[in-house]
Protein backbone atom coordinates (compact mmCIF):
# COMPACT_ATOMS: atom_id res chain seq x y z
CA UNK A 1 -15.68 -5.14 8.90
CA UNK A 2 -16.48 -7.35 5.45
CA UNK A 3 -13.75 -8.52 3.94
CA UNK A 4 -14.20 -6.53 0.61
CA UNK A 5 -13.98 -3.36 2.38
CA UNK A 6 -11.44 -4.31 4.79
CA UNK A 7 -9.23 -5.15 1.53
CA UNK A 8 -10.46 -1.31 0.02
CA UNK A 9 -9.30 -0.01 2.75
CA UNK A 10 -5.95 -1.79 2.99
CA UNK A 11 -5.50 -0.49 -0.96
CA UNK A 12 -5.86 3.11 -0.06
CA UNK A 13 -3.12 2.70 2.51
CA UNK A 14 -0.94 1.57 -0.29
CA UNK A 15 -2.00 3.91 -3.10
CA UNK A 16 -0.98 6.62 -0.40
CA UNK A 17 1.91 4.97 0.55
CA UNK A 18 2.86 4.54 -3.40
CA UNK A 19 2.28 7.77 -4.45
CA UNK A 20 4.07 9.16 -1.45
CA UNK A 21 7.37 6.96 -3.10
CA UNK A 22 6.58 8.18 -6.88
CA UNK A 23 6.08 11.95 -5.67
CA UNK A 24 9.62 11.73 -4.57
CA UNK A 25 10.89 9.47 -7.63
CA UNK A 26 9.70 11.63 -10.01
CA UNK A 27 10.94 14.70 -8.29
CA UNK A 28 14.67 12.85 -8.17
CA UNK A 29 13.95 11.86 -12.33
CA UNK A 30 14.80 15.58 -13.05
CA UNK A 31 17.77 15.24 -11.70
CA UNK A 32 18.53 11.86 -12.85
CA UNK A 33 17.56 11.92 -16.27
CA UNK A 34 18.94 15.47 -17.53
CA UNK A 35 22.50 13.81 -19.05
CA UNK A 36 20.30 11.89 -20.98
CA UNK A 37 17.61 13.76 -21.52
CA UNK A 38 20.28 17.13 -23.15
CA UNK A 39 21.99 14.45 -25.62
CA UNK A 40 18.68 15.22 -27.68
CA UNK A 41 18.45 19.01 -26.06
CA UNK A 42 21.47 20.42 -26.06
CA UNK A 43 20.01 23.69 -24.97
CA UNK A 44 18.15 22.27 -21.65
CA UNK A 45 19.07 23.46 -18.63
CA UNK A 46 19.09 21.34 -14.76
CA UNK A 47 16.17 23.77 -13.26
CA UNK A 48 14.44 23.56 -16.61
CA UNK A 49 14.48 19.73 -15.98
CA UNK A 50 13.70 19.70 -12.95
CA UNK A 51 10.89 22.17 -11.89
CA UNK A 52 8.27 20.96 -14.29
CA UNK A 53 8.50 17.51 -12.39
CA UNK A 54 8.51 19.12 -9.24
CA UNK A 55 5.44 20.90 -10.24
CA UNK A 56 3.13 18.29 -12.95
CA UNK A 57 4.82 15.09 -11.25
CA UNK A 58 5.84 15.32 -7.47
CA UNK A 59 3.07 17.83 -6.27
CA UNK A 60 0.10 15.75 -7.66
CA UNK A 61 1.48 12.50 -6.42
CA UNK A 62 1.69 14.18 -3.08
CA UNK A 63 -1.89 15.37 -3.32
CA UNK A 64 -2.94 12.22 -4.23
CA UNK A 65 -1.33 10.81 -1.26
CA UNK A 66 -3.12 13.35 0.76
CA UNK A 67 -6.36 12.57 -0.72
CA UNK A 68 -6.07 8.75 -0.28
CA UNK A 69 -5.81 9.19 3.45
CA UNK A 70 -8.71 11.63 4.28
CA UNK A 71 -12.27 10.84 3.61
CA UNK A 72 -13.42 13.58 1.24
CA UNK A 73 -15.09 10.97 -0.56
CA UNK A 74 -16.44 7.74 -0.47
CA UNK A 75 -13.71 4.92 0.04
CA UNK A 76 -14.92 3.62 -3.59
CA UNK A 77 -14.80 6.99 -4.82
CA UNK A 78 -11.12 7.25 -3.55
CA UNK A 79 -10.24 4.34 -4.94
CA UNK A 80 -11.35 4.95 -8.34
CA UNK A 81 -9.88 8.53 -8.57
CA UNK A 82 -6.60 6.81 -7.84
CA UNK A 83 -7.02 4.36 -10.81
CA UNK A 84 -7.22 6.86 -12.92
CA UNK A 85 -4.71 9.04 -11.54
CA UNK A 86 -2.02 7.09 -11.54
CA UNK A 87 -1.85 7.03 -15.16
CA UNK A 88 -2.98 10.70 -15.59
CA UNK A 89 0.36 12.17 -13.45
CA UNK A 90 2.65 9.39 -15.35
CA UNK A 91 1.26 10.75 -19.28
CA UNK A 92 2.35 14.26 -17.30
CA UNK A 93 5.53 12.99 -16.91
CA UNK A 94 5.89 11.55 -20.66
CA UNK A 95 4.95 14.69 -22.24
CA UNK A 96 7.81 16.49 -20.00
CA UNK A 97 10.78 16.59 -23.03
CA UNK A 98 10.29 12.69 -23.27
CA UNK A 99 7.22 12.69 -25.98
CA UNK A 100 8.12 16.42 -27.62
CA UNK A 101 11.23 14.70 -28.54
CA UNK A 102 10.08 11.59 -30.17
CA UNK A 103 7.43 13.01 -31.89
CA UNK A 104 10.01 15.35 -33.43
CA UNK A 105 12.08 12.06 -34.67
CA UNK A 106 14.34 11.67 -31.88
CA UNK A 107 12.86 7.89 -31.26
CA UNK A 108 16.10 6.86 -30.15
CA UNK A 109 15.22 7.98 -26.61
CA UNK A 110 12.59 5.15 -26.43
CA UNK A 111 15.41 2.98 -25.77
CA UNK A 112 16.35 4.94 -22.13
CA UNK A 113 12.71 5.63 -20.81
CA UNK A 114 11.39 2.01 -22.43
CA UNK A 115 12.61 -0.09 -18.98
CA UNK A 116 11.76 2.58 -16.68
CA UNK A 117 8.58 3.27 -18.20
CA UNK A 118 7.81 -0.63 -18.13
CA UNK A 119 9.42 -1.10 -14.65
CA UNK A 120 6.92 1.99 -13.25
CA UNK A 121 3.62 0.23 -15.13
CA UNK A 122 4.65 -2.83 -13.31
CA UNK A 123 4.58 -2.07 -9.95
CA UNK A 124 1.82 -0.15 -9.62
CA UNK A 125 -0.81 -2.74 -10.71
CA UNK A 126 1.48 -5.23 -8.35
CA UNK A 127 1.33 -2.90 -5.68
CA UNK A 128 -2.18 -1.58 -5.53
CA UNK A 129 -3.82 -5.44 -6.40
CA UNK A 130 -6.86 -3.82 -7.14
CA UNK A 131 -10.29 -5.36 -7.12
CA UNK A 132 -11.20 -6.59 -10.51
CA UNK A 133 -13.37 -3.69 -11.62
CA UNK A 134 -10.85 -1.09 -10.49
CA UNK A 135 -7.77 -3.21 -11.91
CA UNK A 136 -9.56 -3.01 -15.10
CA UNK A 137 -9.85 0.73 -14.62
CA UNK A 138 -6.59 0.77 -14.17
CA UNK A 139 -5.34 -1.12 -16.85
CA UNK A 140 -7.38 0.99 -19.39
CA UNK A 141 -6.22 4.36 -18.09
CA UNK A 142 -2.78 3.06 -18.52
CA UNK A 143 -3.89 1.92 -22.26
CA UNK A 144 -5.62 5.08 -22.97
CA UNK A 145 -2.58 7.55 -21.73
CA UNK A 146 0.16 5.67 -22.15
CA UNK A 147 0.37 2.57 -24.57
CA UNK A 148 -1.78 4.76 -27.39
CA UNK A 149 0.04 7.83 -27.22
CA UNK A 150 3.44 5.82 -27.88
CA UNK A 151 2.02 4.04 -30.21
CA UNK A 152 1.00 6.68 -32.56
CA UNK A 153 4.22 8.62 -32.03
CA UNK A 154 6.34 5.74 -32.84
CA UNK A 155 4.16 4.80 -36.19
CA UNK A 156 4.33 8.49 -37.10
CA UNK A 157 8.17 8.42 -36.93
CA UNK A 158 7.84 5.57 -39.24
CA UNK A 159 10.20 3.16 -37.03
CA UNK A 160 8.29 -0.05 -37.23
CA UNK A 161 10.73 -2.15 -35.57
CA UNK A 162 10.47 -0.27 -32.26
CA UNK A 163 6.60 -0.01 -32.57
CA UNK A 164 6.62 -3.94 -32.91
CA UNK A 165 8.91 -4.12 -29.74
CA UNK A 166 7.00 -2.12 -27.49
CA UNK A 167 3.49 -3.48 -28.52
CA UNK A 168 5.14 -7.45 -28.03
CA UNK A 169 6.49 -5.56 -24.95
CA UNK A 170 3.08 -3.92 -23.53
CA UNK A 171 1.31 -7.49 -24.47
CA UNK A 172 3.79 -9.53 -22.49
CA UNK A 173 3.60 -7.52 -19.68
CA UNK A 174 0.06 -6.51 -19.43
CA UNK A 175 -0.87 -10.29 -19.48
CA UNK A 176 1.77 -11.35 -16.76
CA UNK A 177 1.03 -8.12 -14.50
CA UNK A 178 -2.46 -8.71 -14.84
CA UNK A 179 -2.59 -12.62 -13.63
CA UNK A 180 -0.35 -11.57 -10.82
CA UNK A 181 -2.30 -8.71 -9.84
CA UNK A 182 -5.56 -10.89 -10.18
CA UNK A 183 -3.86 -13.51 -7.75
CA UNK A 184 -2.62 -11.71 -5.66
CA UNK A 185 -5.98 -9.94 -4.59
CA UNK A 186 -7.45 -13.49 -4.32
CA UNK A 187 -5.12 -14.66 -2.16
CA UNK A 188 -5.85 -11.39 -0.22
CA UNK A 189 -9.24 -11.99 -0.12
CA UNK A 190 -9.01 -15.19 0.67
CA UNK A 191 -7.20 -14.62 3.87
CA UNK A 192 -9.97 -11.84 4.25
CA UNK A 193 -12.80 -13.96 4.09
CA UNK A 194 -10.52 -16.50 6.43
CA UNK A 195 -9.89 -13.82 9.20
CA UNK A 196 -13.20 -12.67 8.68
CA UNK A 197 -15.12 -15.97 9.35
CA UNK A 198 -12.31 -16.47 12.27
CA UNK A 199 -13.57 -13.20 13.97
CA UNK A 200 -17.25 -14.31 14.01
CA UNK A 201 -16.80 -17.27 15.39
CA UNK A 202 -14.37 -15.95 18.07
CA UNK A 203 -16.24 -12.67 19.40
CA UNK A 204 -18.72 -14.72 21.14
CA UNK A 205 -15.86 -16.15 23.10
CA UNK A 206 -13.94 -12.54 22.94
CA UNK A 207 -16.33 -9.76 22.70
CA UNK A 208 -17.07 -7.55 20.13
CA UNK A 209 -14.17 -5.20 21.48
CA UNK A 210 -11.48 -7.07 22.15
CA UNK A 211 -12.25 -9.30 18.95
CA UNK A 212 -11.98 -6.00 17.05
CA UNK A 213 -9.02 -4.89 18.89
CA UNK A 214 -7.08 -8.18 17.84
CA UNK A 215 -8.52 -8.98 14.38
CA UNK A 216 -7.83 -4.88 13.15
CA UNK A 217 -4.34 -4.73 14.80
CA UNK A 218 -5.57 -1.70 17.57
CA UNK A 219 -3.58 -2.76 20.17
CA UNK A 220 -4.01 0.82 21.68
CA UNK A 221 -7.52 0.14 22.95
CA UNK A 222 -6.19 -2.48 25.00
CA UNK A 223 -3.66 -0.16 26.84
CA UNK A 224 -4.12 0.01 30.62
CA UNK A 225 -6.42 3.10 30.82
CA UNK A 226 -9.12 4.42 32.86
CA UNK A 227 -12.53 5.53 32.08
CA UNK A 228 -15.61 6.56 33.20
CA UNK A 229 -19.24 4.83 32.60
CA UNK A 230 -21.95 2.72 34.13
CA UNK A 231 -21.68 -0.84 35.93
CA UNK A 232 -24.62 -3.21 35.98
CA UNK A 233 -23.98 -6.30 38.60
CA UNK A 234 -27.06 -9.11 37.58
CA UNK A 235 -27.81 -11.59 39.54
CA UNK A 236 -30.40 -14.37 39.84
CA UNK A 237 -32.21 -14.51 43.07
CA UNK A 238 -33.20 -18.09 44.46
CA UNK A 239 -30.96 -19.77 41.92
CA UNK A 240 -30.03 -22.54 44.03
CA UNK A 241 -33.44 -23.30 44.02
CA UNK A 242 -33.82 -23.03 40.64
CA UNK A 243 -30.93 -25.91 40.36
CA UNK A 244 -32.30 -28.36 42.42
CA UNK A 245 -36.00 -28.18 41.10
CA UNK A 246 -34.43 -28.11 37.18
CA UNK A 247 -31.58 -30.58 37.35
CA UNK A 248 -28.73 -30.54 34.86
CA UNK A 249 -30.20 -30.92 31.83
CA UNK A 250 -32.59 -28.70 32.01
CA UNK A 251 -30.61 -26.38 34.18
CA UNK A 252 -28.31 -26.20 31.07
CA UNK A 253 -30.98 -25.21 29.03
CA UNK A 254 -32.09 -22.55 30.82
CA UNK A 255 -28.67 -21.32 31.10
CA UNK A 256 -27.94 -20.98 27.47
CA UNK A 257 -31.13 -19.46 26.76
CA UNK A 258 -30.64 -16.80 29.76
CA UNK A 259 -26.92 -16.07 28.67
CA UNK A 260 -28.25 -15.40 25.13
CA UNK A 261 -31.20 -13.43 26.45
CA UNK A 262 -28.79 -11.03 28.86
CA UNK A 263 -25.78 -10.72 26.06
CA UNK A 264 -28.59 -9.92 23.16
CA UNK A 265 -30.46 -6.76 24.75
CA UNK A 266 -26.70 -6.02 26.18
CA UNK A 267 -25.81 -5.38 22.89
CA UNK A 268 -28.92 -3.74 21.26
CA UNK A 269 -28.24 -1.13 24.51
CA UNK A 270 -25.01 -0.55 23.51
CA UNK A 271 -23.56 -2.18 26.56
CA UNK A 272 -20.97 -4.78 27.38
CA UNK A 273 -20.94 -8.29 28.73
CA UNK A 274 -17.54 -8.27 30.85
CA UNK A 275 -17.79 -11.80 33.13
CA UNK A 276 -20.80 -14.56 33.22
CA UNK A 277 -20.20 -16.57 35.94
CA UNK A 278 -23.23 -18.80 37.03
CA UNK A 279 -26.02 -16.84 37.74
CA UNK A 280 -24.35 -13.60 37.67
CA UNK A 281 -23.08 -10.93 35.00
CA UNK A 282 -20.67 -7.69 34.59
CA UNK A 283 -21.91 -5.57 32.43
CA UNK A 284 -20.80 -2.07 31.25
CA UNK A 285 -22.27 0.92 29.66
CA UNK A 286 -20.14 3.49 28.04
CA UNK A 287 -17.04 1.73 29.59
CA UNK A 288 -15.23 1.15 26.44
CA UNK A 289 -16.28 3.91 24.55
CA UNK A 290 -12.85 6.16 23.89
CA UNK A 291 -14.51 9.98 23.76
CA UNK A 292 -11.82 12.46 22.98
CA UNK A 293 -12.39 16.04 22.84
CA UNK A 294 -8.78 17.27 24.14
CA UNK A 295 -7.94 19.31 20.79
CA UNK A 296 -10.65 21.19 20.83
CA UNK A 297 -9.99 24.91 23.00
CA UNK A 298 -12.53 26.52 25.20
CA UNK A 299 -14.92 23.89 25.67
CA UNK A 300 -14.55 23.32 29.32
CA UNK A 301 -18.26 23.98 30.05
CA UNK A 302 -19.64 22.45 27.12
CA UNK A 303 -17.72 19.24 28.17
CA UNK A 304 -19.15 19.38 31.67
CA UNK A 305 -22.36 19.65 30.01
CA UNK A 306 -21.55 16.83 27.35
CA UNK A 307 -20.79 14.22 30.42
CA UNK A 308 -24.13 15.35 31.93
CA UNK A 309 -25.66 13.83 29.07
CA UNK A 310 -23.83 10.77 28.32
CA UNK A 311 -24.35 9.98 32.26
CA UNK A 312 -28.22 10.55 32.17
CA UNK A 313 -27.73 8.66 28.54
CA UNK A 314 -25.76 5.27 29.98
CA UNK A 315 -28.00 5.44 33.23
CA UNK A 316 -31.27 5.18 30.52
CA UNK A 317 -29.58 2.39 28.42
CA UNK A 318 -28.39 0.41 31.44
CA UNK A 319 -32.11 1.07 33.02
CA UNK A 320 -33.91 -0.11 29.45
CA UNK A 321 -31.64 -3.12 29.29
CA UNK A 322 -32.46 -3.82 33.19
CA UNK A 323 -36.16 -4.09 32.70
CA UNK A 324 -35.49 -5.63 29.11
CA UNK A 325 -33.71 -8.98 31.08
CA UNK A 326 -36.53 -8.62 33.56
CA UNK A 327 -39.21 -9.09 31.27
CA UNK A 328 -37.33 -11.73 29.00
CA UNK A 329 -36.74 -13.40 32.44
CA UNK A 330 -40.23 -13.80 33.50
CA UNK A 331 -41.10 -14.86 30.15
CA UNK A 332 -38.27 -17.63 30.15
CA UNK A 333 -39.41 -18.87 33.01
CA UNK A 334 -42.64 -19.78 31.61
CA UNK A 335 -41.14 -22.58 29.68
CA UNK A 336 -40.27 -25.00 32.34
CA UNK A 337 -43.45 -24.98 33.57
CA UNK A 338 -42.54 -27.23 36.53
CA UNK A 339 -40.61 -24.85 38.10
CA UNK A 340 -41.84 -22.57 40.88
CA UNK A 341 -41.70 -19.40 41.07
CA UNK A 342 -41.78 -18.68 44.73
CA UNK A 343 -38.96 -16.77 45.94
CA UNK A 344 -36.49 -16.61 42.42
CA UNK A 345 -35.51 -13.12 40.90
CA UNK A 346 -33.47 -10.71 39.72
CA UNK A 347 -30.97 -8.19 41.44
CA UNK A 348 -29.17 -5.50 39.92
CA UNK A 349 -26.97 -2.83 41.37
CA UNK A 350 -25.89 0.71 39.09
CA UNK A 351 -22.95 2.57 39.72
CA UNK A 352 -21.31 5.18 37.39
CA UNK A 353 -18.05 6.44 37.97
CA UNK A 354 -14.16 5.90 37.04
CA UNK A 355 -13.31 2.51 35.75
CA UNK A 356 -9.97 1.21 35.23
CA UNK A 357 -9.25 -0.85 32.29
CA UNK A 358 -6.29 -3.20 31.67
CA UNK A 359 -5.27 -6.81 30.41
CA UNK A 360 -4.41 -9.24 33.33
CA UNK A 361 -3.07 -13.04 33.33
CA UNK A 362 0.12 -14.41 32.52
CA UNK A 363 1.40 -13.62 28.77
CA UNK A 364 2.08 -17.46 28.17
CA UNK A 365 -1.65 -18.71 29.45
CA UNK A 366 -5.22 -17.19 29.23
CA UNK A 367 -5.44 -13.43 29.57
CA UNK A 368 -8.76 -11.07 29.91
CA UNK A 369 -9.05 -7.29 29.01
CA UNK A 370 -11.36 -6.89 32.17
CA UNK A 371 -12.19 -4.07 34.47
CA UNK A 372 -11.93 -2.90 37.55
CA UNK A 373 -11.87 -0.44 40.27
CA UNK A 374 -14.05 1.28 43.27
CA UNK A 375 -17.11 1.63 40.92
CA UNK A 376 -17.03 -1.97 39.86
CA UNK A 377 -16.81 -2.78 43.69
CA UNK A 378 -19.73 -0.46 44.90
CA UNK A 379 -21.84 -1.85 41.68
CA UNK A 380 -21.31 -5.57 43.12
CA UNK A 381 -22.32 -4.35 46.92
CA UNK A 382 -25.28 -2.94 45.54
CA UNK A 383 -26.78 -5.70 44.19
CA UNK A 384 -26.18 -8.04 47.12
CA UNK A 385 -27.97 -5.14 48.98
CA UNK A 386 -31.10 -6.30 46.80
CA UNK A 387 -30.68 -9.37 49.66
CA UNK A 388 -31.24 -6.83 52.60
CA UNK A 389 -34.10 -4.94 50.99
CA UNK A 390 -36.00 -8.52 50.21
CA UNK A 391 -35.05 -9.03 54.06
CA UNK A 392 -36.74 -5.93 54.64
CA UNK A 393 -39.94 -5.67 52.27
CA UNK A 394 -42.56 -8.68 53.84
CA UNK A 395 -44.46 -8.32 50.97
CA UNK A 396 -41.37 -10.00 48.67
CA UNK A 397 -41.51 -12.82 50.51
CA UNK A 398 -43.94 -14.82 48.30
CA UNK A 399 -43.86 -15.01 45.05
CA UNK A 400 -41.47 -13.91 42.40
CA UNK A 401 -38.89 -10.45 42.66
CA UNK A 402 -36.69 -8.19 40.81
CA UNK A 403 -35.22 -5.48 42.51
CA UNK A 404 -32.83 -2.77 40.76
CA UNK A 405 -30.92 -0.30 43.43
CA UNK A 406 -28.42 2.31 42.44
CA UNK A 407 -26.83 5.42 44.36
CA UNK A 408 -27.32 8.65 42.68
CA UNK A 409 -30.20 9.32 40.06
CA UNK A 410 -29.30 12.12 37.39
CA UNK A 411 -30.71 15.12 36.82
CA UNK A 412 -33.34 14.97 34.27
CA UNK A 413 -33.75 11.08 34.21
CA UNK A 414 -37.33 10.82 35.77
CA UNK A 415 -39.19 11.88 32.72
CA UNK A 416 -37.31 8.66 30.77
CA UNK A 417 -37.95 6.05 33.60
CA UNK A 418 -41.98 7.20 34.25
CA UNK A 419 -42.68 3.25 33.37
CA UNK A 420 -41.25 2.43 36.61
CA UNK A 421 -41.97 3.92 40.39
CA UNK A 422 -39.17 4.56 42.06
CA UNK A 423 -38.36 4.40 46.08
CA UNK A 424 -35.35 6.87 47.62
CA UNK A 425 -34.64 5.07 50.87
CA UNK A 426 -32.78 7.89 53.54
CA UNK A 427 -32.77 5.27 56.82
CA UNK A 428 -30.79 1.96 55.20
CA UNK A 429 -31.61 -0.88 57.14
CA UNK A 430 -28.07 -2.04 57.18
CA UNK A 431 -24.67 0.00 55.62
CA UNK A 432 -23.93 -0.69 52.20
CA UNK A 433 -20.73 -3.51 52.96
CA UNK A 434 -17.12 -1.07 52.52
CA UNK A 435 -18.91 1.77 51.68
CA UNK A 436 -19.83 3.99 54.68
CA UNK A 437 -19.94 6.98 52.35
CA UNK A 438 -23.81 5.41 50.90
CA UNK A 439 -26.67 6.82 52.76
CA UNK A 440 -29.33 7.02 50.94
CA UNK A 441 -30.33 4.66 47.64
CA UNK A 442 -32.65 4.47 45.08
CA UNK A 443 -34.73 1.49 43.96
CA UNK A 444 -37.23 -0.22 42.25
CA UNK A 445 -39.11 -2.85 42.24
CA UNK A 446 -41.16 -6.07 40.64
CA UNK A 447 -43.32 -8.51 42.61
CA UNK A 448 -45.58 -11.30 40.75
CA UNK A 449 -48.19 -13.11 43.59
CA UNK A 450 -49.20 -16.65 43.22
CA UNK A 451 -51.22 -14.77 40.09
CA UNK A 452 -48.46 -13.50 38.76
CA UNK A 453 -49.66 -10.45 38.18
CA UNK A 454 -46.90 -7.81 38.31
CA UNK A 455 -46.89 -5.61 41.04
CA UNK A 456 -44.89 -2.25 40.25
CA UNK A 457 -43.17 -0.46 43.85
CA UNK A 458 -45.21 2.55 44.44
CA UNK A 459 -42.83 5.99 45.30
CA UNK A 460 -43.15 7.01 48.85
């Protein structure tokens, strides 16, 4: 999230949070401030100085606090209707005995709501730390229905002295409050921009989910959970091969520019980049995604429905990604032009089902949020099957290979993957390793000759 918002965001907790603490305050004032408040009105009453805070002070701090944590409006919006609320509900609370009475020439009560008035003024511009443009909003709706209204009651009741006092008063304080207000928002934004830069340079290392998790204090998606969604297991084919003929240098070369390849069009598929080890990736699709539809009745066959989708959904953004790396591959390759490409590919293996999610590693030393689980297992068997089915296939003997298998193939997918023929294979040459329960799979396949011309399977 950018810093700027981020810090928005961070003020709407806290103009919630502070007019949660003024709605009860004010309510408490009533009580509080009736001695004082009958020396000058002998004929008030406790419920007649009490209900009208209750009901012009209390209930539209409480609103306010309600509207500062829903999103009826923009978070700017919010923000700004706060700045000038603030001073709107406090005038409300001024004009409740307080004013009436010193405009009638009781301006001796100045000198008991002066400090409170002063003390209120205070801390919400310290509190809130608004950004510049709403701190001056603030500041002038504090101006407009506060300082000016006191300051033409006091010069009508022709006591100078006190109108000197409070405007020294409202000087003093508005330049103090406003430098500390100022600062501290820099300093907040400072650490912001600090954090900020911090995250960038760490999700690389991290991932974009776990970075998040960390850097916006959600500890709760990093709870041991289970899910369901798509595994991709990628492989290179032939890469010791590939080592020898490249040697270290260039070897590390090609690596970077294959890791960036596979993590890029990961990402623009909305998938996940789990472990890169080598040659070889975990990568998931809809995996950490947190869909929650358990308050909302009846909906039993819509959900049903609703996973049909996202499966068919995850199984098209894991297949786009699939061919994506394929051809990103093939065209990588073509920059070390010394290197064959006689019998190096790509193997992939799909498997949707439940995942299970946790954090693992010692507490004092490295930990991973990883995942894990039977579908994880069957995804990884799948793609050394691609081994067998090279075995199998003469015809991928020569040249170069990519070969993508999975075990079920959802309803209504076929019209989305036309680009690519598809094999189901009933006999297996050999059982899928620790997984008697596979019979039949599904593949395709890419062969480049000595030409290299593709060569797309054909469905049989």
């Amino acid at each position: 999230m950018d810093p700027d918002a981020h810090l928005l965001r961070e003020m709407l907790r806290r103009q919630s949070t502070l007019a949660l603490v003024f709605g009860v305050a004010f309510g408490l004032y009533g009580l509080t401030s009736f001695e004082i408040i009958r020396i000058y009105k002998p004929d008030l009453t406790l419920w007649g100085n009490t209900w009208p805070r209750l009901l012009f002070n209390s209930l539209p701090y409480f609103i306010l606090a309600w509207i500062s944590r829903r999103a009826f409006w923009s978070e700017q919006k919010t923000a700004a209707f706060g700045m000038l609320a603030f001073p709107g509900i406090f005038m409300l609370a001024c004009m409740i005995h307080v004013w009436p009475l010193m405009a009638d020439g009781h301006s001796g009560l100045y000198g008991y709501v002066h400090g409170p008035n002063i003390f209120i003024f205070v801390i919400t511009l310290l509190v809130l730390s608004p950004p510049p443009r709403l701190l001056y909003l603030l500041l002038g709706g504090f101006m407009l229905c506060f300082a000016l209204p006191v300051s033409v009651i006091l010069l009508k009741s022709g006591n100078v002295s006190l109108l000197k006092i409070f405007v020294n008063d409202m000087l003093v304080m508005l330049l103090v409050t406003f430098f500390l207000a100022r600062s501290i928002h820099k300093t907040k934004r400072r650490l912001a921009v600090a954090e900020h830069d911090l995250k960038l340079r760490v999700t690389p290392f991290l991932g974009q989910y776990v970075a998040s998790a960390l850097y916006e204090n959600r500890f709760d998606l990093l709870r041991d959970r289970r899910s369901q969604g798509l595994i991709l297991s990628l492989d290179i084919r032939g890469f010791s091969r590939l080592m020898r003929d490249l040697g270290p240098v260039e070897l590390n070369e090609f690596l970077r520019l294959y890791y960036g390849l596979v993590g890029r069009i990961v990402h623009a598929h909305g998938g996940q980049v789990h472990k890169s080890m080598g040659d070889g990736h975990l990568i998931s699709f809809g995996v950490m995604d947190l869909p929650d539809l358990s308050d909302i009745p009846d909906l039993a066959e819509a959900m049903v429905q609703a996973e049909i989708r996202r499966k068919k959904e995850l199984h098209h953004h894991a297949l786009q990604a699939f061919f994506a790396i394929e051809k990103g591959f093939i065209e990588l390759l073509q920059q070390f032009p010394r290197l064959l490409h006689e019998g190096l590919g790509l193997g992939g293996g799909m498997a949707y089902g439940d995942v299970h999610l946790a954090i693992y590693g010692d507490e004092t030393h490295k930990r991973e949020f990883e995942i894990s689980g039977e579908t994880v297992v069957l995804s990884s068997r799948l793609e050394q099957y691609t081994k067998v089915l090279r075995t199998a296939n003469p015809e991928w003997q020569h040249g170069l290979f990519s070969v993508l298998v999975t075990w079920e193939w959802p309803q209504g997918l076929e019209q989305e993957s036309a680009t690519r023929n598809w094999h189901r294979l009933t006999r297996l040459p050999a059982p899928v390793p620790d997984f008697p329960q596979v019979q039949s799979l599904f593949y395709t396949s890419l062969v480049t000759e000595a030409a290299q011309v593709p060569i797309l399977s054909h469905a049989v």
